[in-house]
C-alpha atoms as a PDB file:
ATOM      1  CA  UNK A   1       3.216 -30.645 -14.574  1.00  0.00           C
ATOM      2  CA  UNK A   2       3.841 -27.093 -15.143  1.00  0.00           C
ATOM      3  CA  UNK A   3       2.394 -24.929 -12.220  1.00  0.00           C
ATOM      4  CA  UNK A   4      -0.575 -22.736 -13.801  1.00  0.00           C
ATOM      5  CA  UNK A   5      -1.763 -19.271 -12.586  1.00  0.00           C
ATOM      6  CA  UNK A   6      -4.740 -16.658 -13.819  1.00  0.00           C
ATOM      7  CA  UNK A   7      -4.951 -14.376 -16.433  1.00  0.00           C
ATOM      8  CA  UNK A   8      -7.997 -12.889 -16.428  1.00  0.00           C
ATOM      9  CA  UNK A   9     -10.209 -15.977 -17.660  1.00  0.00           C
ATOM     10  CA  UNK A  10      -7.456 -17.913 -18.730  1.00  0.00           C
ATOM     11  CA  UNK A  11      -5.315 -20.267 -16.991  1.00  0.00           C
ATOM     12  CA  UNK A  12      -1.767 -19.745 -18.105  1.00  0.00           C
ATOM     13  CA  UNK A  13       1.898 -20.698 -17.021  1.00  0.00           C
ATOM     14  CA  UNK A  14       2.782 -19.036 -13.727  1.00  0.00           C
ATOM     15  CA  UNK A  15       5.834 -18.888 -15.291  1.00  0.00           C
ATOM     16  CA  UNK A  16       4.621 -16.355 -18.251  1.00  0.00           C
ATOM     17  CA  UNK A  17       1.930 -14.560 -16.344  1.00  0.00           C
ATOM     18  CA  UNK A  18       4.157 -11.950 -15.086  1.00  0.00           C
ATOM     19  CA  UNK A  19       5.740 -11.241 -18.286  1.00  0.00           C
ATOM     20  CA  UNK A  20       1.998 -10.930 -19.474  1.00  0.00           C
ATOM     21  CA  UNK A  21       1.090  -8.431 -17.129  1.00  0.00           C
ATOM     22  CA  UNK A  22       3.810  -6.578 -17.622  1.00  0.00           C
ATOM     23  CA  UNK A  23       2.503  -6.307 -20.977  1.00  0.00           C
ATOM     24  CA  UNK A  24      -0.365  -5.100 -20.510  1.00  0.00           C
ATOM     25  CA  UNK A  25       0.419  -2.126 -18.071  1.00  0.00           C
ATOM     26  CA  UNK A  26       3.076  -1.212 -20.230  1.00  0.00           C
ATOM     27  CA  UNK A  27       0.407  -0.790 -22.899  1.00  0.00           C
ATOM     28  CA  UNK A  28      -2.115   0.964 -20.552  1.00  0.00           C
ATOM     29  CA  UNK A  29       0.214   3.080 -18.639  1.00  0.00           C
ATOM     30  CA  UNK A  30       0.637   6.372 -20.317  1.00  0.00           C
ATOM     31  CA  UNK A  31      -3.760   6.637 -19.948  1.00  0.00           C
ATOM     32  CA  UNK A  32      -3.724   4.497 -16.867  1.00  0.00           C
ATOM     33  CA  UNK A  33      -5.480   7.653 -14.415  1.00  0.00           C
ATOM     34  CA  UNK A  34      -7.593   8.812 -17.219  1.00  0.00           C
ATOM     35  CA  UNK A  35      -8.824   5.147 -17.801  1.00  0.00           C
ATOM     36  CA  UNK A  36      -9.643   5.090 -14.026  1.00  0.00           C
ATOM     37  CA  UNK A  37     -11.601   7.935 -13.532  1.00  0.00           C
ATOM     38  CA  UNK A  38     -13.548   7.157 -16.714  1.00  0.00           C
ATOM     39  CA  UNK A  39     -13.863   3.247 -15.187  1.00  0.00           C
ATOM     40  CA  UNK A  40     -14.705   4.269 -11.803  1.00  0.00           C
ATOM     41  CA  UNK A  41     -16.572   7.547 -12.104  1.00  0.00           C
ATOM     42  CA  UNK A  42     -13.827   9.311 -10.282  1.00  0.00           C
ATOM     43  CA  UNK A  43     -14.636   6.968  -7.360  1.00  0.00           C
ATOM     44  CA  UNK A  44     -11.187   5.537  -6.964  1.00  0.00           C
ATOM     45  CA  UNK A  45     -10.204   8.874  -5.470  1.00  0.00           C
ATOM     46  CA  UNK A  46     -12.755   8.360  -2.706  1.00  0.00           C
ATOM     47  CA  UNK A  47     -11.489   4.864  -2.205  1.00  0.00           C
ATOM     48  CA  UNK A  48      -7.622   5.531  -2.248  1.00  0.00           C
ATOM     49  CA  UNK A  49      -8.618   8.213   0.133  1.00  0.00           C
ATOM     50  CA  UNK A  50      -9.943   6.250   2.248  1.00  0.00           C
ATOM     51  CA  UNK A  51      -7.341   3.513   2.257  1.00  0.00           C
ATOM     52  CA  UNK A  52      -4.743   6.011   3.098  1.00  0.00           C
ATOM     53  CA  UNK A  53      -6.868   7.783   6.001  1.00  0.00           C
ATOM     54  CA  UNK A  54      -6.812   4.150   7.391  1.00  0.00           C
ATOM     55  CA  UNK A  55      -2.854   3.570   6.713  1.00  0.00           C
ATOM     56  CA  UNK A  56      -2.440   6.616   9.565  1.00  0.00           C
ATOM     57  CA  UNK A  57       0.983   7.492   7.743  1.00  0.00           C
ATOM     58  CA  UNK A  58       2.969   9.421   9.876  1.00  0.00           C
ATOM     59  CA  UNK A  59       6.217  11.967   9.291  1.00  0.00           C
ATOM     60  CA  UNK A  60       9.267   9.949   9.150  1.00  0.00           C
ATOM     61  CA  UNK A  61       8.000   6.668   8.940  1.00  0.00           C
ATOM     62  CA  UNK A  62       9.318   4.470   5.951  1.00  0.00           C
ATOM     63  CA  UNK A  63       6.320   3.118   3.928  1.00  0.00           C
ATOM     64  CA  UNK A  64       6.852   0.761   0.906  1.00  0.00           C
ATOM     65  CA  UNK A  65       3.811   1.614  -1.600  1.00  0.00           C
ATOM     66  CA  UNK A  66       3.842  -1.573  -4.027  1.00  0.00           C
ATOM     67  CA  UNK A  67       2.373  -1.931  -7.333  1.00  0.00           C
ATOM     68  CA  UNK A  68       2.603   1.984  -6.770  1.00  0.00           C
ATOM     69  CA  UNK A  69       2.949   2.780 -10.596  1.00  0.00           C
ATOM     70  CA  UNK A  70       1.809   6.063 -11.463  1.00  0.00           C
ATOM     71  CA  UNK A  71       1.993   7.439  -7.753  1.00  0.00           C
ATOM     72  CA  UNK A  72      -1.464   8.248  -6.356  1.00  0.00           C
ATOM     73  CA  UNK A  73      -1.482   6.515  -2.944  1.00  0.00           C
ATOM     74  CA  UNK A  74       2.359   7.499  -2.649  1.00  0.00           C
ATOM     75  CA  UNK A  75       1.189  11.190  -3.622  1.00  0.00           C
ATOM     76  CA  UNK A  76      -0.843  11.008  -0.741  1.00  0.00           C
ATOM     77  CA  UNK A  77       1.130   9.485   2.261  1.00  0.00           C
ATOM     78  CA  UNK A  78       4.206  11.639   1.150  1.00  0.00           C
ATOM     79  CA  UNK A  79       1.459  14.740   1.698  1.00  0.00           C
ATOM     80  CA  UNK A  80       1.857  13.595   5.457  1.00  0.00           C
ATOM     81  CA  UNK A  81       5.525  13.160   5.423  1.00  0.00           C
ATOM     82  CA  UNK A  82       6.037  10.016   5.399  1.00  0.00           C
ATOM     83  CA  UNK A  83       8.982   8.564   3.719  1.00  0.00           C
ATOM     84  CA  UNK A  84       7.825   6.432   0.625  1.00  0.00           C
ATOM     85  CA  UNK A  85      10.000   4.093  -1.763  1.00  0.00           C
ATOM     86  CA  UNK A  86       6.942   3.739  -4.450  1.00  0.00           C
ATOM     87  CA  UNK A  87       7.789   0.588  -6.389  1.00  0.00           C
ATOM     88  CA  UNK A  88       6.624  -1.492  -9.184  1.00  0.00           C
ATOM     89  CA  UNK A  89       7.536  -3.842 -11.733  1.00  0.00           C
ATOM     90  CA  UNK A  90       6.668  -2.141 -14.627  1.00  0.00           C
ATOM     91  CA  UNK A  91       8.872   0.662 -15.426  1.00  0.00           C
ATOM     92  CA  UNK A  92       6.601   2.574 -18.136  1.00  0.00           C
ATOM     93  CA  UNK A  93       4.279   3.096 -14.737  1.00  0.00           C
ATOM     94  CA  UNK A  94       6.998   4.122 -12.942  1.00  0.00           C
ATOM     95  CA  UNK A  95       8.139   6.669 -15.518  1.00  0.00           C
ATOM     96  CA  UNK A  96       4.747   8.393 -15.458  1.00  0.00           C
ATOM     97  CA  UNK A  97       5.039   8.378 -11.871  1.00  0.00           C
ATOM     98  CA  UNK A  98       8.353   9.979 -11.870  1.00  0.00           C
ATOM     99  CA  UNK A  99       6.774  12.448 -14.134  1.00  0.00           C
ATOM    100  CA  UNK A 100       3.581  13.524 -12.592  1.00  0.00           C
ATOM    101  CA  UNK A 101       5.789  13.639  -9.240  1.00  0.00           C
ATOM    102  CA  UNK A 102       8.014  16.449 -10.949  1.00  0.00           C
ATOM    103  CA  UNK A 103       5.503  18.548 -11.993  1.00  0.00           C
ATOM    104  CA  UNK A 104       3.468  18.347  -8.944  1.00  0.00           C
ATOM    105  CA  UNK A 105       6.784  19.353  -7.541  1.00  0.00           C
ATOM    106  CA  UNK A 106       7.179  16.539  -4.981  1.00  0.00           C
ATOM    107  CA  UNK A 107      10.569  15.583  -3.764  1.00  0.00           C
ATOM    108  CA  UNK A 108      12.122  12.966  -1.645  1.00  0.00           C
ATOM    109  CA  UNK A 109      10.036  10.033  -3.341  1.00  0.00           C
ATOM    110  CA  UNK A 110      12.685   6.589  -3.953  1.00  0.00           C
ATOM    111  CA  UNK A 111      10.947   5.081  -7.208  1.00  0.00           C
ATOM    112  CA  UNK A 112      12.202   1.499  -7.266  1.00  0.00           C
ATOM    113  CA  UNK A 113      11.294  -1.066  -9.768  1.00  0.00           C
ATOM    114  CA  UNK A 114      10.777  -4.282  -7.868  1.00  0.00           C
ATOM    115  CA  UNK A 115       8.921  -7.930  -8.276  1.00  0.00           C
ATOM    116  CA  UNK A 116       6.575  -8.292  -5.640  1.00  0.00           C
ATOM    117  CA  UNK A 117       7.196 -12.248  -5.317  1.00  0.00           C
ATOM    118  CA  UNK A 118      11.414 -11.330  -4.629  1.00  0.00           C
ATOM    119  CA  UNK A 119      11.749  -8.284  -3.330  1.00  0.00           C
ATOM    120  CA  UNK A 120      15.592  -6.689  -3.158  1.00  0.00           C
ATOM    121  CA  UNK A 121      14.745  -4.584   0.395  1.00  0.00           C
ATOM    122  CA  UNK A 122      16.435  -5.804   3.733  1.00  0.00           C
ATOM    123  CA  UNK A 123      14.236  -7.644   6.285  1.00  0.00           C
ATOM    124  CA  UNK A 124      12.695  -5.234   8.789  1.00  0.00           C
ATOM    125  CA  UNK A 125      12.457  -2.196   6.369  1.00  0.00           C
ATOM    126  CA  UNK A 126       9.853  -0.761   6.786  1.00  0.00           C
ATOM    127  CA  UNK A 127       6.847   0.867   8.759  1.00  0.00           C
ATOM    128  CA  UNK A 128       3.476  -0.016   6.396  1.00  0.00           C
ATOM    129  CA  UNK A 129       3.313  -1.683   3.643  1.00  0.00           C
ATOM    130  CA  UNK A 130       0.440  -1.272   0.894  1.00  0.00           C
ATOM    131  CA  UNK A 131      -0.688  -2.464  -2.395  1.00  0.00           C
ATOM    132  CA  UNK A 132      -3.920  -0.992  -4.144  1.00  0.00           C
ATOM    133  CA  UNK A 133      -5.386  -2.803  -6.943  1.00  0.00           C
ATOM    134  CA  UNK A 134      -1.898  -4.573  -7.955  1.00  0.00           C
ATOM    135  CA  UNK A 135      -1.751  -7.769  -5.984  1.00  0.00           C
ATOM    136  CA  UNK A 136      -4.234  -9.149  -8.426  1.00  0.00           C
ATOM    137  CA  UNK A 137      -1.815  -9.600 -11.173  1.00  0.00           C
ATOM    138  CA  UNK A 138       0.855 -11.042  -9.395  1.00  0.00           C
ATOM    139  CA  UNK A 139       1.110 -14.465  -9.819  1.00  0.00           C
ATOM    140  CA  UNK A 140       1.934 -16.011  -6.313  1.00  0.00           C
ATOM    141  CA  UNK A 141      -0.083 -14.265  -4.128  1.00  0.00           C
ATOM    142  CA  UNK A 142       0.974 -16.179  -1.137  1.00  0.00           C
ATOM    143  CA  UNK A 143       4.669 -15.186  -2.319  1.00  0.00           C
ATOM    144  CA  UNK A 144       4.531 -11.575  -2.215  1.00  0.00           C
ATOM    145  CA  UNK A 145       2.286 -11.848   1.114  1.00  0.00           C
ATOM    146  CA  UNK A 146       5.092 -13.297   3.027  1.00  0.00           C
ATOM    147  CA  UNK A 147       7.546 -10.878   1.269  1.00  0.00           C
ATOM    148  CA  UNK A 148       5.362  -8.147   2.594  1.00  0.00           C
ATOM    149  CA  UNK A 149       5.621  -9.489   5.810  1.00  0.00           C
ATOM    150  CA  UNK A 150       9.509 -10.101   5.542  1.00  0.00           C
ATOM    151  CA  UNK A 151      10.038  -6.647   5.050  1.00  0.00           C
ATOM    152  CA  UNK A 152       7.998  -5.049   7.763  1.00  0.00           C
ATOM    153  CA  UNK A 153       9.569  -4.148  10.830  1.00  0.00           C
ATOM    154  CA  UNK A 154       7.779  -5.635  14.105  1.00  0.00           C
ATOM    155  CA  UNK A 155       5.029  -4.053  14.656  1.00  0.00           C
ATOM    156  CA  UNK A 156       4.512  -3.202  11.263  1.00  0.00           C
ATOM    157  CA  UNK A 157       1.217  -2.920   8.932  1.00  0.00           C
ATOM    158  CA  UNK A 158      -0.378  -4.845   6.042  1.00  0.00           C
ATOM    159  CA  UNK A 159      -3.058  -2.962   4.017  1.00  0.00           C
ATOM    160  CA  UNK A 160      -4.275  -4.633   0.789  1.00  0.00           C
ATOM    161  CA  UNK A 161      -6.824  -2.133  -1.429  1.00  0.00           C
ATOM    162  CA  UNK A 162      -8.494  -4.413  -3.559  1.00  0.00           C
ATOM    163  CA  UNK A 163     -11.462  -5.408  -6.254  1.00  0.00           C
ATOM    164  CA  UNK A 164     -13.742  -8.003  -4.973  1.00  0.00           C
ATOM    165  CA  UNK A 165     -17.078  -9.391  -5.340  1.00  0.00           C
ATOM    166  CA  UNK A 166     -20.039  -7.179  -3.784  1.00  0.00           C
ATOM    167  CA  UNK A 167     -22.734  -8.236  -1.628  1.00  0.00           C
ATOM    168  CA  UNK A 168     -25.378  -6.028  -2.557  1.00  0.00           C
ATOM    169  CA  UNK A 169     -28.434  -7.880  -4.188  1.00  0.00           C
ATOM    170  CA  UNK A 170     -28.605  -7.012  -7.840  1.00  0.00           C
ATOM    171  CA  UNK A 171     -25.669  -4.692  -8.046  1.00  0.00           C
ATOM    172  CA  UNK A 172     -23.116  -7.558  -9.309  1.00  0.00           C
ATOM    173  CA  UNK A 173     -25.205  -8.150 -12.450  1.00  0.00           C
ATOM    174  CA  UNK A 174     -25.516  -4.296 -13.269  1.00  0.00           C
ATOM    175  CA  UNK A 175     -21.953  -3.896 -12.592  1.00  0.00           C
ATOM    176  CA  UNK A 176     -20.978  -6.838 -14.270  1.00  0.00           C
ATOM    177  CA  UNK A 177     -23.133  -6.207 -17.519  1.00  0.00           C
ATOM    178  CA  UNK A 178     -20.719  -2.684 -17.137  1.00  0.00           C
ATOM    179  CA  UNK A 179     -17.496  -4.437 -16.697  1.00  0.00           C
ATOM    180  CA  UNK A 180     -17.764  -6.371 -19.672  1.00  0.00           C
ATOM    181  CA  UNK A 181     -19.389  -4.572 -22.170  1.00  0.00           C
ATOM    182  CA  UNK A 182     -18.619  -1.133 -21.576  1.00  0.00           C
ATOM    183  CA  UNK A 183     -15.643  -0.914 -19.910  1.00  0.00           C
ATOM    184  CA  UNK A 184     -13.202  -2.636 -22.840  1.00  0.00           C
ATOM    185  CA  UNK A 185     -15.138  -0.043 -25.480  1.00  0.00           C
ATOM    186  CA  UNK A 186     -13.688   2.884 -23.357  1.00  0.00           C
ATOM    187  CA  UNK A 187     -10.416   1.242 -23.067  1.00  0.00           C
ATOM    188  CA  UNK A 188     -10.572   0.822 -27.027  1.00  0.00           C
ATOM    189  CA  UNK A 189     -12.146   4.912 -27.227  1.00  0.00           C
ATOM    190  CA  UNK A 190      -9.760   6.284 -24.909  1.00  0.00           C
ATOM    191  CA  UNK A 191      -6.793   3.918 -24.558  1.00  0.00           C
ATOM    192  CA  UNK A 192      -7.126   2.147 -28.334  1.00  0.00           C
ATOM    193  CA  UNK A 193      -6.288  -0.544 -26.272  1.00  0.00           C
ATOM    194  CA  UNK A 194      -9.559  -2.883 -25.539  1.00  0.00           C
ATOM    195  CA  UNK A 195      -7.862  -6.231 -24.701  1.00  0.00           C
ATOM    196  CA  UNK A 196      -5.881  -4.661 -22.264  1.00  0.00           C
ATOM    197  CA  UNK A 197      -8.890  -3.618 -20.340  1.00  0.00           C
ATOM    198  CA  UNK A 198     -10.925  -6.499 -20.919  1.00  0.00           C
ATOM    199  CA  UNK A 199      -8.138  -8.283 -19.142  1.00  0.00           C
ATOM    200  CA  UNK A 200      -7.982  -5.810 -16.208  1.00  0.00           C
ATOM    201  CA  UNK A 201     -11.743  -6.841 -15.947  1.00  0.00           C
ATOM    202  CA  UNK A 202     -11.793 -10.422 -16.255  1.00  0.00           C
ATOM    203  CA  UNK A 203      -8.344 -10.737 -13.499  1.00  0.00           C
ATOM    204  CA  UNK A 204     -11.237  -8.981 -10.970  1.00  0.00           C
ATOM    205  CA  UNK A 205     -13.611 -11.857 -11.255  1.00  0.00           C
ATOM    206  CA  UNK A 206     -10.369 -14.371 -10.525  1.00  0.00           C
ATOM    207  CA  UNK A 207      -9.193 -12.905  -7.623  1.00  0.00           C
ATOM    208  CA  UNK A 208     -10.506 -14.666  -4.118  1.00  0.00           C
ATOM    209  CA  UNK A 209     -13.109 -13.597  -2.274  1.00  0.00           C
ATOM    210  CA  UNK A 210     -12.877 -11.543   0.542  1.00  0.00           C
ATOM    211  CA  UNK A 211     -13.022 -14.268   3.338  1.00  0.00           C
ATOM    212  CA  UNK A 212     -10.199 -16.032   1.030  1.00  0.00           C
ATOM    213  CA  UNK A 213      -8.311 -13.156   0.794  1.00  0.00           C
ATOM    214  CA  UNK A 214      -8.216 -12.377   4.180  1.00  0.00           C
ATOM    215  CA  UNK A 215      -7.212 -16.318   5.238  1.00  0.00           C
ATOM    216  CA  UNK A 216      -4.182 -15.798   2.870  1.00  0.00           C
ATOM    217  CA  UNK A 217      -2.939 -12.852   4.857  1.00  0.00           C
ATOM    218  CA  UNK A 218      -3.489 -14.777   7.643  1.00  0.00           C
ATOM    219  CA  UNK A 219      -1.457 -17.810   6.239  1.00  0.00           C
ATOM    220  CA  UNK A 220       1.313 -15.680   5.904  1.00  0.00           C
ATOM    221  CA  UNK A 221       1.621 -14.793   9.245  1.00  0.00           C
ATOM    222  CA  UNK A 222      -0.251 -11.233   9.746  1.00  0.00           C
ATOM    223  CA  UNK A 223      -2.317 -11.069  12.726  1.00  0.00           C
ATOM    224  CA  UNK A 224      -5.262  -9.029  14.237  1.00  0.00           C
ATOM    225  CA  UNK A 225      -6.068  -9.070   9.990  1.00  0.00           C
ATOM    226  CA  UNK A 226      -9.448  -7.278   9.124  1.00  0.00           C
ATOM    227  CA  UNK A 227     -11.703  -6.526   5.814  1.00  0.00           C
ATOM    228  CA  UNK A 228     -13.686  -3.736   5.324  1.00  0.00           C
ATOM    229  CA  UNK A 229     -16.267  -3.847   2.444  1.00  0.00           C
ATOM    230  CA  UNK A 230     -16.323  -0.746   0.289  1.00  0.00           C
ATOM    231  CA  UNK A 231     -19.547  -0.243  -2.625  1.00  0.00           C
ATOM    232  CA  UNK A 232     -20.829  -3.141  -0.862  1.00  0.00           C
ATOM    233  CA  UNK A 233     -17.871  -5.432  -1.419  1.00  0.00           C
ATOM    234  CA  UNK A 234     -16.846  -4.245  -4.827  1.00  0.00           C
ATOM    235  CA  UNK A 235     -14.051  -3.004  -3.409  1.00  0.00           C
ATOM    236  CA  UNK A 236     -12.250  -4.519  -0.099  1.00  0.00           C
ATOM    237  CA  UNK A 237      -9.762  -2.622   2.289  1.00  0.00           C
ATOM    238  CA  UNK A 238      -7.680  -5.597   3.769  1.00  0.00           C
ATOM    239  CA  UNK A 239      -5.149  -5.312   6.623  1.00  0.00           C
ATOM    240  CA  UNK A 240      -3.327  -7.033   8.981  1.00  0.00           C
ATOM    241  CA  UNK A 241      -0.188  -6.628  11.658  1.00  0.00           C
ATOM    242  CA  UNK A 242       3.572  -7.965  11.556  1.00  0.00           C
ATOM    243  CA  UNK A 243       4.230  -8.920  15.640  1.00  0.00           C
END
């Protein structure tokens, strides 16, 4: 039987998944930040600030920024002088990375495009690793946890931003009522692109909850791991240690 994996509300091939997602960001990239801030309210700012105030990133220190496409938590680690390879699997992110890096006038950024699941880094590369609202789409997530891990030097840190599911009473039914009427009629006003978006939705309701979530990174070997709820749970800050 032919191993199965999520995309958005459909179960698919694991197999195919990947070369579905890359599909779809492909097709989003070029209005990926605009989509964002219309999708968020600008509050994905807050949040990536936020994740990056808890990464600590320090001069010198070599941080791998996955899923990194268009640059905005490399933009800010690099602002602290940290040394970031900013990789993804999609090159059309990439290339609007690369661009919005060049006329920010940012240098020393390595833009690598890499598969999560099989990563082509040495063992022990790096400092920190992070991921923000890309391990969603890949298909193993236990895969690319333990090649996060394999890649971390001892001593090394795990953070995960992430969609999940909120805890506040009443908010998930106004946000989802959002989510899935609103939000694929901006990607289709802004992006003329709705089933991209409507995927990008539905893959947030797949993902595991945050006690799930956090028992994966566990699984796969990170220690002293912790969750912090953000918007009541709609968004998650995961992390964990490589000792």
């Amino acid at each position: 039987m032919n191993e199965t994996a999520s995309f958005g509300y459909r179960d698919v091939e694991a197999a195919e998944k990947q070369g579905m997602v890359r599909a779809v960001f492909s097709n989003v990239a070029s209005k990926y930040d605009l989509m964002n801030d219309a999708m968020s309210a600008g509050a994905h700012r807050l949040w990536k600030d936020q994740f990056v105030n808890r990464v600590k990133p320090r001069r010198d220190e070599a941080i791998l920024d996955m899923a990194g496409g268009t640059g905005d938590i490399a933009f800010r680690m690099h602002r602290h002088g940290a040394r970031v390879t900013v990789s993804d699997i999609n090159p059309e992110m990439l290339a609007v990375g690369v661009e919005r890096a060049q006329k920010k006038g940012l240098e020393g950024l390595i833009w690598s495009e890499q598969n999560a699941e099989e990563l082509s880094f040495d063992d022990r590369a790096f400092d920190a690793y992070t991921i923000a609202f890309g391990i969603r789409h890949v298909p193993h997530i236990d895969k690319a946890l333990r090649e996060a891990r394999r890649v971390l030097k001892f001593g090394g840190r795990f953070f995960c931003l992430e969609f999940s599911t909120t805890t506040w009473p009443g908010f998930s039914d106004v946000y989802d009522v959002y989510s899935h009427r609103l939000v694929p009629r901006l990607g289709k006003l802004l992006a003329d692109d709705e089933d991209s978006y409507r995927y990008l939705i539905e893959s947030i309701r797949r993902f595991p909850p945050m006690p799930e979530f956090e028992r994966m990174i566990r699984e796969a070997g990170f220690v002293q791991t912790k969750v912090e709820p953000l918007l009541g749970g709609r968004v998650a800050l995961h992390s964990g240690w490589e000792i």
